[in-house]
PDB file of N, CA and C in Angstrom:
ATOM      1  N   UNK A   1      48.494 219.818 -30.281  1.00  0.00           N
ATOM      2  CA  UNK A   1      48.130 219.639 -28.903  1.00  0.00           C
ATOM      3  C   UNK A   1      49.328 219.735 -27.972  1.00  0.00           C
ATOM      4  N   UNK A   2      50.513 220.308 -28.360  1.00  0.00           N
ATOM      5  CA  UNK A   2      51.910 220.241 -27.926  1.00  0.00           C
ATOM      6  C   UNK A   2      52.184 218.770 -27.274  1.00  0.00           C
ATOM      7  N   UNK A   3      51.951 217.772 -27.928  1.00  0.00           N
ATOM      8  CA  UNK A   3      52.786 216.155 -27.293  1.00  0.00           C
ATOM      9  C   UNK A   3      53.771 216.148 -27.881  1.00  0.00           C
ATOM     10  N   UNK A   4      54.601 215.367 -27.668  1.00  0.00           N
ATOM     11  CA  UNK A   4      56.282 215.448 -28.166  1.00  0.00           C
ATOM     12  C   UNK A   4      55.602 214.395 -29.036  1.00  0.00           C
ATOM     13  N   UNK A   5      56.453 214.474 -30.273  1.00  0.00           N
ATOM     14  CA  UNK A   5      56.729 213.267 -31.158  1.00  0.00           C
ATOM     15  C   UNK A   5      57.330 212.332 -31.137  1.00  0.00           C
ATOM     16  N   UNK A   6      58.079 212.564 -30.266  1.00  0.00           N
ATOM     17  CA  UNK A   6      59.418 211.564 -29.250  1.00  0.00           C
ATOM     18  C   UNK A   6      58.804 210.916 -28.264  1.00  0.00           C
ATOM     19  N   UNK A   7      58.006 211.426 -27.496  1.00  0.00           N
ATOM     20  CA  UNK A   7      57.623 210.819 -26.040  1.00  0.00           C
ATOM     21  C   UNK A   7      57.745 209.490 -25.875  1.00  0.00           C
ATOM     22  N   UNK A   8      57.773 208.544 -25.359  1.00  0.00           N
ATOM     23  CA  UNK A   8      58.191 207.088 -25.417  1.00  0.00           C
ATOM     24  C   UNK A   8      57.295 206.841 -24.596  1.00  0.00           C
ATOM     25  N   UNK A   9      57.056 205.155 -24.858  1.00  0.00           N
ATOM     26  CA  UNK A   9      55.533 204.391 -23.863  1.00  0.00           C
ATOM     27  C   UNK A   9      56.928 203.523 -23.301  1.00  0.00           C
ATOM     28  N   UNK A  10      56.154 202.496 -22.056  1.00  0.00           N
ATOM     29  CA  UNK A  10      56.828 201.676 -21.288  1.00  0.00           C
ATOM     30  C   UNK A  10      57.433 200.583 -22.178  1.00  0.00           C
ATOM     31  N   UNK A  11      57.452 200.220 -23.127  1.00  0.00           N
ATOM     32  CA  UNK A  11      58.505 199.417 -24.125  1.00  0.00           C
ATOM     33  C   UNK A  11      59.635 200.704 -24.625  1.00  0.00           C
ATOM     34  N   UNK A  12      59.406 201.885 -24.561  1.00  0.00           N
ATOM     35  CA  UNK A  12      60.615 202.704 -25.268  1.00  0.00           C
ATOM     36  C   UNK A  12      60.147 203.024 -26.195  1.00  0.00           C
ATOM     37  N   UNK A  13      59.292 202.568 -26.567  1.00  0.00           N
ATOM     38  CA  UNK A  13      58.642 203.358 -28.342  1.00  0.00           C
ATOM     39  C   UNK A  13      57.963 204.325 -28.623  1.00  0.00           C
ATOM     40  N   UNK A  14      58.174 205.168 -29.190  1.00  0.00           N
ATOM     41  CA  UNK A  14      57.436 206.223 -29.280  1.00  0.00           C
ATOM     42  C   UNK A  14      56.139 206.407 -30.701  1.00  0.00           C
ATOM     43  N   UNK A  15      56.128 207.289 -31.204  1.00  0.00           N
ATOM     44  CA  UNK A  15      54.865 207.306 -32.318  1.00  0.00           C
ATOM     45  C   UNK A  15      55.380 206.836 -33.605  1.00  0.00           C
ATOM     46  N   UNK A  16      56.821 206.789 -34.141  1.00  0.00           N
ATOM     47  CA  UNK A  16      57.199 206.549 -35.299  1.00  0.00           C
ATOM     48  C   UNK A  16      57.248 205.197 -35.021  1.00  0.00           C
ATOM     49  N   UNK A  17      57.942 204.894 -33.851  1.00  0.00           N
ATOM     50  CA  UNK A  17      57.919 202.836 -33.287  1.00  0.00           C
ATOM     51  C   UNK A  17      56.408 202.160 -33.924  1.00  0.00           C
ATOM     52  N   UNK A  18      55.706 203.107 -33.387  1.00  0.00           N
ATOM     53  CA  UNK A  18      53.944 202.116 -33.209  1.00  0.00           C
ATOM     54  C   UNK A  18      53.817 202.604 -34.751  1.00  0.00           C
ATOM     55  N   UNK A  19      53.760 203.581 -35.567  1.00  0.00           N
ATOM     56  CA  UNK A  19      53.367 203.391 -36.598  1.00  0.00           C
ATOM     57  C   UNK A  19      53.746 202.606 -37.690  1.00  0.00           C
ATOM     58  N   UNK A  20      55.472 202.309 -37.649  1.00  0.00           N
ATOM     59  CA  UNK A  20      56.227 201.391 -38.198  1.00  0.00           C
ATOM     60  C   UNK A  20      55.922 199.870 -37.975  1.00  0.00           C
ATOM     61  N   UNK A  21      55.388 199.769 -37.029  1.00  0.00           N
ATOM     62  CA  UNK A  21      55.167 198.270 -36.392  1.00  0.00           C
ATOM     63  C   UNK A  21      53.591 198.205 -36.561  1.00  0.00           C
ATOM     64  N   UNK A  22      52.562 199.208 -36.507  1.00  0.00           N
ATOM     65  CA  UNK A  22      51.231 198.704 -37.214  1.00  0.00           C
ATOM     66  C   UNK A  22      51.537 198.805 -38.644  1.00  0.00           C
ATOM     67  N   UNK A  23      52.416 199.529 -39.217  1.00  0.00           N
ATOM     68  CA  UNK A  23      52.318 199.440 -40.968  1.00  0.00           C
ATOM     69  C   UNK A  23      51.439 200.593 -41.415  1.00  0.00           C
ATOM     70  N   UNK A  24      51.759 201.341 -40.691  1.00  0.00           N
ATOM     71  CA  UNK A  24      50.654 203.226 -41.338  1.00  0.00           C
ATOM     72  C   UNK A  24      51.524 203.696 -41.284  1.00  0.00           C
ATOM     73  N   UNK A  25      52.148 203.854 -42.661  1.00  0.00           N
ATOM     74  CA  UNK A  25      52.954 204.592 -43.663  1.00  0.00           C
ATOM     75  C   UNK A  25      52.638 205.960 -43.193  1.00  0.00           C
ATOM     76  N   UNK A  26      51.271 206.576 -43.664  1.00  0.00           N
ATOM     77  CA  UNK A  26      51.167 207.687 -43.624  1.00  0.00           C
ATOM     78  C   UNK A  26      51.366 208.225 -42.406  1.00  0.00           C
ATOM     79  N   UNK A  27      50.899 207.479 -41.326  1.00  0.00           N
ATOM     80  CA  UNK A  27      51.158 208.043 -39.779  1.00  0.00           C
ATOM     81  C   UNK A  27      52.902 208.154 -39.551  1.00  0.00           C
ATOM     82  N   UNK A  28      53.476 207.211 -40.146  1.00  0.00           N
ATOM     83  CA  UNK A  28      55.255 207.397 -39.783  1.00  0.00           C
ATOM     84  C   UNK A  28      55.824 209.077 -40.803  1.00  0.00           C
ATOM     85  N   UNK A  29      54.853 208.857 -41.836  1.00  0.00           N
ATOM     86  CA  UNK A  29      55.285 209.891 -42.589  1.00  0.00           C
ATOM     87  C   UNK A  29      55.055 211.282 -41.990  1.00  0.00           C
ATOM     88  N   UNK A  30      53.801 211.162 -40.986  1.00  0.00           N
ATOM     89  CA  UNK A  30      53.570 212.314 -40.801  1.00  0.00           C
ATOM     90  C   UNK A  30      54.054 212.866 -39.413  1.00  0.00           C
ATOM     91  N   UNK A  31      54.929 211.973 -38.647  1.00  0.00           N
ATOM     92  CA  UNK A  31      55.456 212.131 -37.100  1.00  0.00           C
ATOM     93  C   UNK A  31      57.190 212.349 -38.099  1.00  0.00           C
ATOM     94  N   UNK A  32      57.326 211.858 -39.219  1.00  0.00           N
ATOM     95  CA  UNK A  32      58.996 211.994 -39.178  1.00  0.00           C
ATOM     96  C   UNK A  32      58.721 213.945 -40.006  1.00  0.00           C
ATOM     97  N   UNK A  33      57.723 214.001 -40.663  1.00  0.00           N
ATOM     98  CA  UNK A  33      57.542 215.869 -40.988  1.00  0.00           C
ATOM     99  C   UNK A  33      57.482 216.385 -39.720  1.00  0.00           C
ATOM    100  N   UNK A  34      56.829 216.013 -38.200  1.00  0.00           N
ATOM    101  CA  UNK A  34      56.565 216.984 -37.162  1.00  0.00           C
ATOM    102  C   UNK A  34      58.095 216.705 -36.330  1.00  0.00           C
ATOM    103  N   UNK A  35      59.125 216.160 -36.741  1.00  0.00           N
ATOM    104  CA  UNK A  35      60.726 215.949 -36.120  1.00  0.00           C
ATOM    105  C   UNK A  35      61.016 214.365 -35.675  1.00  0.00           C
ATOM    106  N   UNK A  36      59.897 213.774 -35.534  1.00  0.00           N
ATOM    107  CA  UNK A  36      60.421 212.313 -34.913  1.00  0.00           C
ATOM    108  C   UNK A  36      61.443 211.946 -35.224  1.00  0.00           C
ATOM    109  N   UNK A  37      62.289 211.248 -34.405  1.00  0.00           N
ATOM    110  CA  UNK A  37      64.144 210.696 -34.130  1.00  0.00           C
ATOM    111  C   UNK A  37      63.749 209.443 -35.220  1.00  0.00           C
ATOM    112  N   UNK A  38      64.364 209.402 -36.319  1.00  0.00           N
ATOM    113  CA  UNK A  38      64.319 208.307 -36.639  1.00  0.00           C
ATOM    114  C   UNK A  38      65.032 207.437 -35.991  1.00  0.00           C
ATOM    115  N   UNK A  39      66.086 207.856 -35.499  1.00  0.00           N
ATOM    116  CA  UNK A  39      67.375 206.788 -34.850  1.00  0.00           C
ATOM    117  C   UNK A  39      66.940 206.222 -33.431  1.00  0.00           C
ATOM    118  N   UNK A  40      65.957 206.613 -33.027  1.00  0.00           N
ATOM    119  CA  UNK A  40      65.454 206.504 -31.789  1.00  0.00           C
ATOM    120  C   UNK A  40      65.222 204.411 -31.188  1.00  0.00           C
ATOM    121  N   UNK A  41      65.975 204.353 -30.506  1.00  0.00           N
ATOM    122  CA  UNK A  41      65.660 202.748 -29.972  1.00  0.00           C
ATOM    123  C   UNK A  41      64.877 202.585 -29.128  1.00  0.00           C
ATOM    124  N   UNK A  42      64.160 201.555 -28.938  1.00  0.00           N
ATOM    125  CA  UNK A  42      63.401 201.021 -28.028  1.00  0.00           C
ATOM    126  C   UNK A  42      63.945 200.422 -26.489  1.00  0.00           C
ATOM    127  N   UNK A  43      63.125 199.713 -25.905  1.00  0.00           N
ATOM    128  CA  UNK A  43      63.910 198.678 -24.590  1.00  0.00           C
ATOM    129  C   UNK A  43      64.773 197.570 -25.224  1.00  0.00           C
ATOM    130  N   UNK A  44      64.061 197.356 -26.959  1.00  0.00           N
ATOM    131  CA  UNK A  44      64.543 195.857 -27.197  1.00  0.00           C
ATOM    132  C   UNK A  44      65.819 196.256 -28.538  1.00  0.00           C
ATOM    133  N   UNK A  45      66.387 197.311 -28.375  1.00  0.00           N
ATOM    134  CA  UNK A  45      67.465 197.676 -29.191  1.00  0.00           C
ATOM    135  C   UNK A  45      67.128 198.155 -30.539  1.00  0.00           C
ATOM    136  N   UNK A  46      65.805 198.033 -30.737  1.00  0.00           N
ATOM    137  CA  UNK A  46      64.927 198.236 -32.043  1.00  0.00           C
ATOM    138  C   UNK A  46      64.791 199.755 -32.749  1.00  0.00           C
ATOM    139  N   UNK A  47      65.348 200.467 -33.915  1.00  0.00           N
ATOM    140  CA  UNK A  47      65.210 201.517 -34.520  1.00  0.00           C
ATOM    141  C   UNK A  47      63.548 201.219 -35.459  1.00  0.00           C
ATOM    142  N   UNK A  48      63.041 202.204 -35.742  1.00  0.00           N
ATOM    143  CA  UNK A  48      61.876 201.877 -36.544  1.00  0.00           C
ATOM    144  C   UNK A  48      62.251 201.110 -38.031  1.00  0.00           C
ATOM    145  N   UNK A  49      63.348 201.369 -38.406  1.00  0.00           N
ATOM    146  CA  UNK A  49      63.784 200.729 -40.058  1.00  0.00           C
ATOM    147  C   UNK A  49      63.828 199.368 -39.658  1.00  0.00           C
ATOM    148  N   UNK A  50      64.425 198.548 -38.360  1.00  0.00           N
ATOM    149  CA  UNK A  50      64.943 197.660 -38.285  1.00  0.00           C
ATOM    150  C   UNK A  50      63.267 197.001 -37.824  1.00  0.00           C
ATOM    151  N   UNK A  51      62.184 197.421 -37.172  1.00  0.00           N
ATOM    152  CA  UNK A  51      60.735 197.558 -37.587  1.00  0.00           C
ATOM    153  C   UNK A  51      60.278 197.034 -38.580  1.00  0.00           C
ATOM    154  N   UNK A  52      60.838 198.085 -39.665  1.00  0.00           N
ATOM    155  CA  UNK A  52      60.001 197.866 -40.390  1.00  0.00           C
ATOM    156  C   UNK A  52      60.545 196.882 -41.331  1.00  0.00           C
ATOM    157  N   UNK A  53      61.894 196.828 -41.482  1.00  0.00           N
ATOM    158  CA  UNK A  53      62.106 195.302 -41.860  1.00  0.00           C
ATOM    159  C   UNK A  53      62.326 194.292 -41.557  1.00  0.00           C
ATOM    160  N   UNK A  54      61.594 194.266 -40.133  1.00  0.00           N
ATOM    161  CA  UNK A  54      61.532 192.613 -39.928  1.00  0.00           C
ATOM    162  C   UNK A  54      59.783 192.459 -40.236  1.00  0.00           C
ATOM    163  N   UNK A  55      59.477 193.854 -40.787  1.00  0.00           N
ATOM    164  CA  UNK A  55      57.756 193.221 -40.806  1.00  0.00           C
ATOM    165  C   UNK A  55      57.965 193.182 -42.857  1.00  0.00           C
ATOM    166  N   UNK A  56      59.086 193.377 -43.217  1.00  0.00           N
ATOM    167  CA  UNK A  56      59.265 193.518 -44.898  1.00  0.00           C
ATOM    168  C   UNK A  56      58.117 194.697 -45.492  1.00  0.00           C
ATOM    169  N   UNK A  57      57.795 195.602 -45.029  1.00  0.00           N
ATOM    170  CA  UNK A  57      57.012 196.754 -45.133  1.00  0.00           C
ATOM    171  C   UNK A  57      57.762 197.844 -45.993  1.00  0.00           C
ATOM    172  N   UNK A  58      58.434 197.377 -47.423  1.00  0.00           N
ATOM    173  CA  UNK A  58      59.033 198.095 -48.329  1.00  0.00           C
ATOM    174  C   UNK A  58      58.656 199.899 -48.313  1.00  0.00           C
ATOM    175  N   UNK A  59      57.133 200.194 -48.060  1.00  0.00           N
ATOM    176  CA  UNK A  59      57.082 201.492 -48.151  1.00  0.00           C
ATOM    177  C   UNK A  59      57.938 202.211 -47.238  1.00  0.00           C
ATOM    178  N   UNK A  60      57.942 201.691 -45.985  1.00  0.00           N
ATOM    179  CA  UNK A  60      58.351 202.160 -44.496  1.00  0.00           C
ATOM    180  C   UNK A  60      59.460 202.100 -44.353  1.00  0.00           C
ATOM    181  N   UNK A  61      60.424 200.954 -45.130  1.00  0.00           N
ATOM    182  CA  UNK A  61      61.509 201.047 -45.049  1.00  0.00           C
ATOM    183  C   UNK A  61      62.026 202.025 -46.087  1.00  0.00           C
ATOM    184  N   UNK A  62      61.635 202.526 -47.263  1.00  0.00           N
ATOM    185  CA  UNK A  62      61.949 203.287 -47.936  1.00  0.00           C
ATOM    186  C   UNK A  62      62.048 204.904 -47.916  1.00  0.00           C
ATOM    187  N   UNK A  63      60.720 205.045 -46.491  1.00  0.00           N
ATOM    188  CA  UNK A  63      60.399 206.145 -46.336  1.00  0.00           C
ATOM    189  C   UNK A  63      61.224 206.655 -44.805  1.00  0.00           C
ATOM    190  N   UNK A  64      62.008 205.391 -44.417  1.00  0.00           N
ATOM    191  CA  UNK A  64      62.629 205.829 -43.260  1.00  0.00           C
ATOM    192  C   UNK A  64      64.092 205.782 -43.704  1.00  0.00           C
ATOM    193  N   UNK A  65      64.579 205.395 -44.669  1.00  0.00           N
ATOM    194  CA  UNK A  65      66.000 205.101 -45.298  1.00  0.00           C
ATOM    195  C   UNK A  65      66.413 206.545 -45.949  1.00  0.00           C
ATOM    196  N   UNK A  66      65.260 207.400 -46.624  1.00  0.00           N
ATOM    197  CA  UNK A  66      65.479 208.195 -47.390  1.00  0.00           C
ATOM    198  C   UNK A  66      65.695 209.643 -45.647  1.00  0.00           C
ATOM    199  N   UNK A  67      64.287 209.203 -44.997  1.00  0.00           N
ATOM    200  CA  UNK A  67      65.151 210.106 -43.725  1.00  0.00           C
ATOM    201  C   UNK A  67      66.258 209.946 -43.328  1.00  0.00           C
ATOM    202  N   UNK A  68      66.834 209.213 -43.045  1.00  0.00           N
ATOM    203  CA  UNK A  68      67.846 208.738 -42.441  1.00  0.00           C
ATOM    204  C   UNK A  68      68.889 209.213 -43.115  1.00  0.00           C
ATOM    205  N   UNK A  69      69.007 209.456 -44.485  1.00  0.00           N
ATOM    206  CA  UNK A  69      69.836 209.536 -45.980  1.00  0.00           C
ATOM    207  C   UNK A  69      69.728 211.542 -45.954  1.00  0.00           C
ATOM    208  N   UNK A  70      68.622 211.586 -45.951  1.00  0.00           N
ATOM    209  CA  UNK A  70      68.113 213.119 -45.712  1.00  0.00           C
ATOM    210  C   UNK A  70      69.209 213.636 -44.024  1.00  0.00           C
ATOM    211  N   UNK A  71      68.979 212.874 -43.431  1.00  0.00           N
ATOM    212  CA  UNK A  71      69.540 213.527 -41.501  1.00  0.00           C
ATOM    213  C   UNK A  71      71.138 213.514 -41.743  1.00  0.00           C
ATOM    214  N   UNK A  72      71.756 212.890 -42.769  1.00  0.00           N
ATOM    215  CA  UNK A  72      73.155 212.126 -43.213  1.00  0.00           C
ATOM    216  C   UNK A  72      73.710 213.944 -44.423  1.00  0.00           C
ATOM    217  N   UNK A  73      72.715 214.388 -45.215  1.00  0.00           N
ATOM    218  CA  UNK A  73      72.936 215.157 -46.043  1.00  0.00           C
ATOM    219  C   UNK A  73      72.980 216.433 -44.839  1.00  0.00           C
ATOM    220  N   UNK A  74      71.874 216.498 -44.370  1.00  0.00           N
ATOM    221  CA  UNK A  74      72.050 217.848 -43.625  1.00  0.00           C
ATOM    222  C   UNK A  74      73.100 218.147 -42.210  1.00  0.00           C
ATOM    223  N   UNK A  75      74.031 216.809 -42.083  1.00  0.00           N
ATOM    224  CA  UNK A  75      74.966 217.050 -41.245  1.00  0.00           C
ATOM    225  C   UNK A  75      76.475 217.057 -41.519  1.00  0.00           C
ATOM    226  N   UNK A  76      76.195 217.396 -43.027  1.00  0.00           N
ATOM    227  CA  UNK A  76      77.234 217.318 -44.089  1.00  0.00           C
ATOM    228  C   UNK A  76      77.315 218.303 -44.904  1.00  0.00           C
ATOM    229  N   UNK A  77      75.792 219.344 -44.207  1.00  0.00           N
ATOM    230  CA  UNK A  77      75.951 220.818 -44.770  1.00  0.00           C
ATOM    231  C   UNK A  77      75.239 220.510 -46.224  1.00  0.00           C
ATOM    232  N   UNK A  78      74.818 219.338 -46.247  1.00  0.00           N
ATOM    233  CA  UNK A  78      74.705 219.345 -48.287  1.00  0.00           C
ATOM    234  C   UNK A  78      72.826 219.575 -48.247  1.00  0.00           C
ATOM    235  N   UNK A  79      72.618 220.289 -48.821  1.00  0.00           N
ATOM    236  CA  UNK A  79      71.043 220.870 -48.716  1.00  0.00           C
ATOM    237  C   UNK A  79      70.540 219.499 -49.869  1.00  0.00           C
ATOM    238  N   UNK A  80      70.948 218.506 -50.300  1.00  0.00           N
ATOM    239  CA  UNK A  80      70.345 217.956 -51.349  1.00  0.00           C
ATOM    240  C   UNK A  80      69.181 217.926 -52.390  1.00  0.00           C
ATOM    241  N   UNK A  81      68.629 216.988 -52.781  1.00  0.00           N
ATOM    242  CA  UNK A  81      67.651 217.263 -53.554  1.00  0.00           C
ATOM    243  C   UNK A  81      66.205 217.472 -53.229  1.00  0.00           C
ATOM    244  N   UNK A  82      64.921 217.235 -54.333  1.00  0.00           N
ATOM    245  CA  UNK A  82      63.544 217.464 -53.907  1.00  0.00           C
ATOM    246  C   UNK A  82      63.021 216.459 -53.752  1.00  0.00           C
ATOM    247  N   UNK A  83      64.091 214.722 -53.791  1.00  0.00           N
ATOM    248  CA  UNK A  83      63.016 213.849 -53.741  1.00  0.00           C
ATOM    249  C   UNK A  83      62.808 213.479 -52.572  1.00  0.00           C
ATOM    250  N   UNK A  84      63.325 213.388 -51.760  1.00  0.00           N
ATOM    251  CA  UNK A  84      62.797 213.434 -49.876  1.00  0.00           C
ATOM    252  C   UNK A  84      61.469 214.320 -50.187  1.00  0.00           C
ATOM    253  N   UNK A  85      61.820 215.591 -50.317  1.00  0.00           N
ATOM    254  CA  UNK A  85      60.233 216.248 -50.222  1.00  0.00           C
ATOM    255  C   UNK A  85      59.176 215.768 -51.275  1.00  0.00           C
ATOM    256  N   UNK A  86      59.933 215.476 -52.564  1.00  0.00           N
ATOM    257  CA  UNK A  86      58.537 214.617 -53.143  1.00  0.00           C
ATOM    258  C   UNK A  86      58.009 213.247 -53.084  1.00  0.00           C
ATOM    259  N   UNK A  87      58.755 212.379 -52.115  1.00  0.00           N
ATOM    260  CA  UNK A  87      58.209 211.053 -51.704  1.00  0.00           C
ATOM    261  C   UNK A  87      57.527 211.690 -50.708  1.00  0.00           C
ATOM    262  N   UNK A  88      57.607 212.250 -49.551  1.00  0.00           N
ATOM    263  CA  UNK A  88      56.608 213.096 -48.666  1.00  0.00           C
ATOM    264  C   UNK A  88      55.609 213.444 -48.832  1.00  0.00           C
ATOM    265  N   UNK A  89      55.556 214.106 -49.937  1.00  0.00           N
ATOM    266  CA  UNK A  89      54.447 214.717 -50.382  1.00  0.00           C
ATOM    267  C   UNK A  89      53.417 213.742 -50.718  1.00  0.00           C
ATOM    268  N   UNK A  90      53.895 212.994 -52.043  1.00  0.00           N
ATOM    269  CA  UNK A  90      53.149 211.975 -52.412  1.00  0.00           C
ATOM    270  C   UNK A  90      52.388 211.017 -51.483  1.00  0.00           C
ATOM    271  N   UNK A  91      53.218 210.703 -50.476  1.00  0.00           N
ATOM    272  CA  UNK A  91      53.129 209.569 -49.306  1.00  0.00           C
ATOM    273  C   UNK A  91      51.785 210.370 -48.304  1.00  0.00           C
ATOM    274  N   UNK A  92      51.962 212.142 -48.010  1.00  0.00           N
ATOM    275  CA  UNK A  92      50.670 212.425 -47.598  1.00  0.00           C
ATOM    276  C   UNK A  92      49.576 212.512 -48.241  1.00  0.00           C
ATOM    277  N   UNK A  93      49.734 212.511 -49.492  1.00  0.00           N
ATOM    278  CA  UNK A  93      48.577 213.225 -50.628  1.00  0.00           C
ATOM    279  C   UNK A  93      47.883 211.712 -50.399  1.00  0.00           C
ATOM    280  N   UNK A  94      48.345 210.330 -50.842  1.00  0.00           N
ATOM    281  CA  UNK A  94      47.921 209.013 -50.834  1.00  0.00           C
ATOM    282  C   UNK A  94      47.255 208.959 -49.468  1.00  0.00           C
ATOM    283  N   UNK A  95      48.174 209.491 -48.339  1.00  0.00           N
ATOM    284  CA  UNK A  95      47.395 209.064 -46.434  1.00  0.00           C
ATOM    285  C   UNK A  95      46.353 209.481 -46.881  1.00  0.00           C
ATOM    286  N   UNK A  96      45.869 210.732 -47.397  1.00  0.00           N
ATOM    287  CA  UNK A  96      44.226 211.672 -47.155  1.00  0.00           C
ATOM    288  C   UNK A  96      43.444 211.246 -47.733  1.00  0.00           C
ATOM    289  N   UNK A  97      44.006 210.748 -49.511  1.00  0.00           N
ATOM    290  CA  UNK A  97      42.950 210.391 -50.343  1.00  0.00           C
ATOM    291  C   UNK A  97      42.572 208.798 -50.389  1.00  0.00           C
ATOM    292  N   UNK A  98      43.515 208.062 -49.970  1.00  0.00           N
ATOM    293  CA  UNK A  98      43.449 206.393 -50.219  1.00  0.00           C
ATOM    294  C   UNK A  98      43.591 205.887 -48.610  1.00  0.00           C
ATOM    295  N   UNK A  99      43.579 206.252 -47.542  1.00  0.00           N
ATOM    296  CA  UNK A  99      44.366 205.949 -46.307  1.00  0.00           C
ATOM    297  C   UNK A  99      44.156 203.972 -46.332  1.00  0.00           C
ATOM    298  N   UNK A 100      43.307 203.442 -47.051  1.00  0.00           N
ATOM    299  CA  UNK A 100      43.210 202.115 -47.229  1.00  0.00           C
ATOM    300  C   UNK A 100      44.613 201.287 -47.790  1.00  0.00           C
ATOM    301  N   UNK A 101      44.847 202.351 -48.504  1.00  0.00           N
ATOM    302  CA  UNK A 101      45.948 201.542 -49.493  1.00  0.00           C
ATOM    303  C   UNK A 101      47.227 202.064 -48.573  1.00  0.00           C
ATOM    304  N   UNK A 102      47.541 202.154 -47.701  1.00  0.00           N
ATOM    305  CA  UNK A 102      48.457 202.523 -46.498  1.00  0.00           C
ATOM    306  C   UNK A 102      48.496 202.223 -45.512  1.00  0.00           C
ATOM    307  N   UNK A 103      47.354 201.092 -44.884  1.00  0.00           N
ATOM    308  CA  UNK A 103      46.909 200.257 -44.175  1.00  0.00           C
ATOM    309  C   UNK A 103      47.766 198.902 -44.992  1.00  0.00           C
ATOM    310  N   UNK A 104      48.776 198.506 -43.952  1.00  0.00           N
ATOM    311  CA  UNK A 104      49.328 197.132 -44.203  1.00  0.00           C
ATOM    312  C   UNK A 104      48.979 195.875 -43.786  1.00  0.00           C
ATOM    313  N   UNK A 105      49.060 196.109 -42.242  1.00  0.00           N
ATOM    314  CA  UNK A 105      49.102 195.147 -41.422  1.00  0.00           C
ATOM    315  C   UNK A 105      47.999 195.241 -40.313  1.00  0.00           C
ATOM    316  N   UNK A 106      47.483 194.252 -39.717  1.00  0.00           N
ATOM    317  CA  UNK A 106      46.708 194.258 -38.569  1.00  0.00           C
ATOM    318  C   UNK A 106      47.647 194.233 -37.256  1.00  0.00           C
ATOM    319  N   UNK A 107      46.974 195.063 -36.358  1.00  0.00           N
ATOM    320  CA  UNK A 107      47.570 195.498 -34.821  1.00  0.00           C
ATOM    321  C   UNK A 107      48.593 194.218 -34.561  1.00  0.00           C
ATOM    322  N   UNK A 108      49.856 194.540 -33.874  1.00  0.00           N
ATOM    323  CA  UNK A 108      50.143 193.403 -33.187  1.00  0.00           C
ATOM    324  C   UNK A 108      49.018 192.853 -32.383  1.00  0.00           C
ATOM    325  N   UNK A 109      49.441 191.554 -31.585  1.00  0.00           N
ATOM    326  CA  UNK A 109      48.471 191.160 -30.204  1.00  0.00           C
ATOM    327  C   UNK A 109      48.837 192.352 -29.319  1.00  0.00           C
ATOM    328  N   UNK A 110      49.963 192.399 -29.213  1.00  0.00           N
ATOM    329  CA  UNK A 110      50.725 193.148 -27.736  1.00  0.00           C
ATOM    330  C   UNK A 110      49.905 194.398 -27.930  1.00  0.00           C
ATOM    331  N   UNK A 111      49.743 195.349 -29.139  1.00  0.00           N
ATOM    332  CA  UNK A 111      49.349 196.685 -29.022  1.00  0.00           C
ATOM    333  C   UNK A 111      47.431 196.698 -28.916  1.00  0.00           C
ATOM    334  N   UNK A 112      47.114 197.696 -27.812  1.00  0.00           N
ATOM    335  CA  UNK A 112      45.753 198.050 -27.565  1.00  0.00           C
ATOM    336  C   UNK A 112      46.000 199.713 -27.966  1.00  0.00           C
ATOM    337  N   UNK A 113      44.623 199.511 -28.737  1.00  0.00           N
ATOM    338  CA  UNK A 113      44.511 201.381 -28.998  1.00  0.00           C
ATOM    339  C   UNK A 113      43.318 201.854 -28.458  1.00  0.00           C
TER     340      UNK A 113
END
């Protein structure tokens, strides 16, 4: 629909923020494949990793550490390995077929959808 993946709401957060902070793995997985900034902060100094571990959301933090690890290789020229692309993979194959089991957490109060 050409929306940026970046675009930011009036807290500063954009789509990887809200998906990290509802706990839909698959939705963070699938805004950091269309380019989302992982490094991207909020109003309140907040990166999505730092998100997702204050909510202890092991998938999210794993799946934003390995970007982050991935953005670190490719500015170092080093093409690395396939497991970035095969936690990806896996992580969408699970969104389509299980999207239950990728469902963590219930909405903050603050967020209306």
């Amino acid at each position: 629909n050409g929306a940026s993946v970046n675009q930011s709401d009036g807290r500063g957060q954009g789509p990887l923020h809200l998906a990290t902070e509802l706990g839909h793995t698959g939705l963070a997985c699938l805004f950091l494949k269309r380019g989302a900034d992982v490094n991207a902060v909020d109003a309140d100094g907040r990166d999505p990793l730092t998100i997702a571990m204050d909510a202890a959301n092991a998938d999210i933090v794993t799946l934003l550490r390995l970007a982050k690890m991935r953005e670190v290789e490719a500015a170092q020229g080093q093409t690395g390995d396939d497991t970035y692309l095969d936690i990806f993979r896996d992580i969408s194959l699970m969104a389509s077929d299980h999207p239950e089991k990728l469902a963590r957490a219930p909405p903050p109060k603050h967020c209306t959808l």
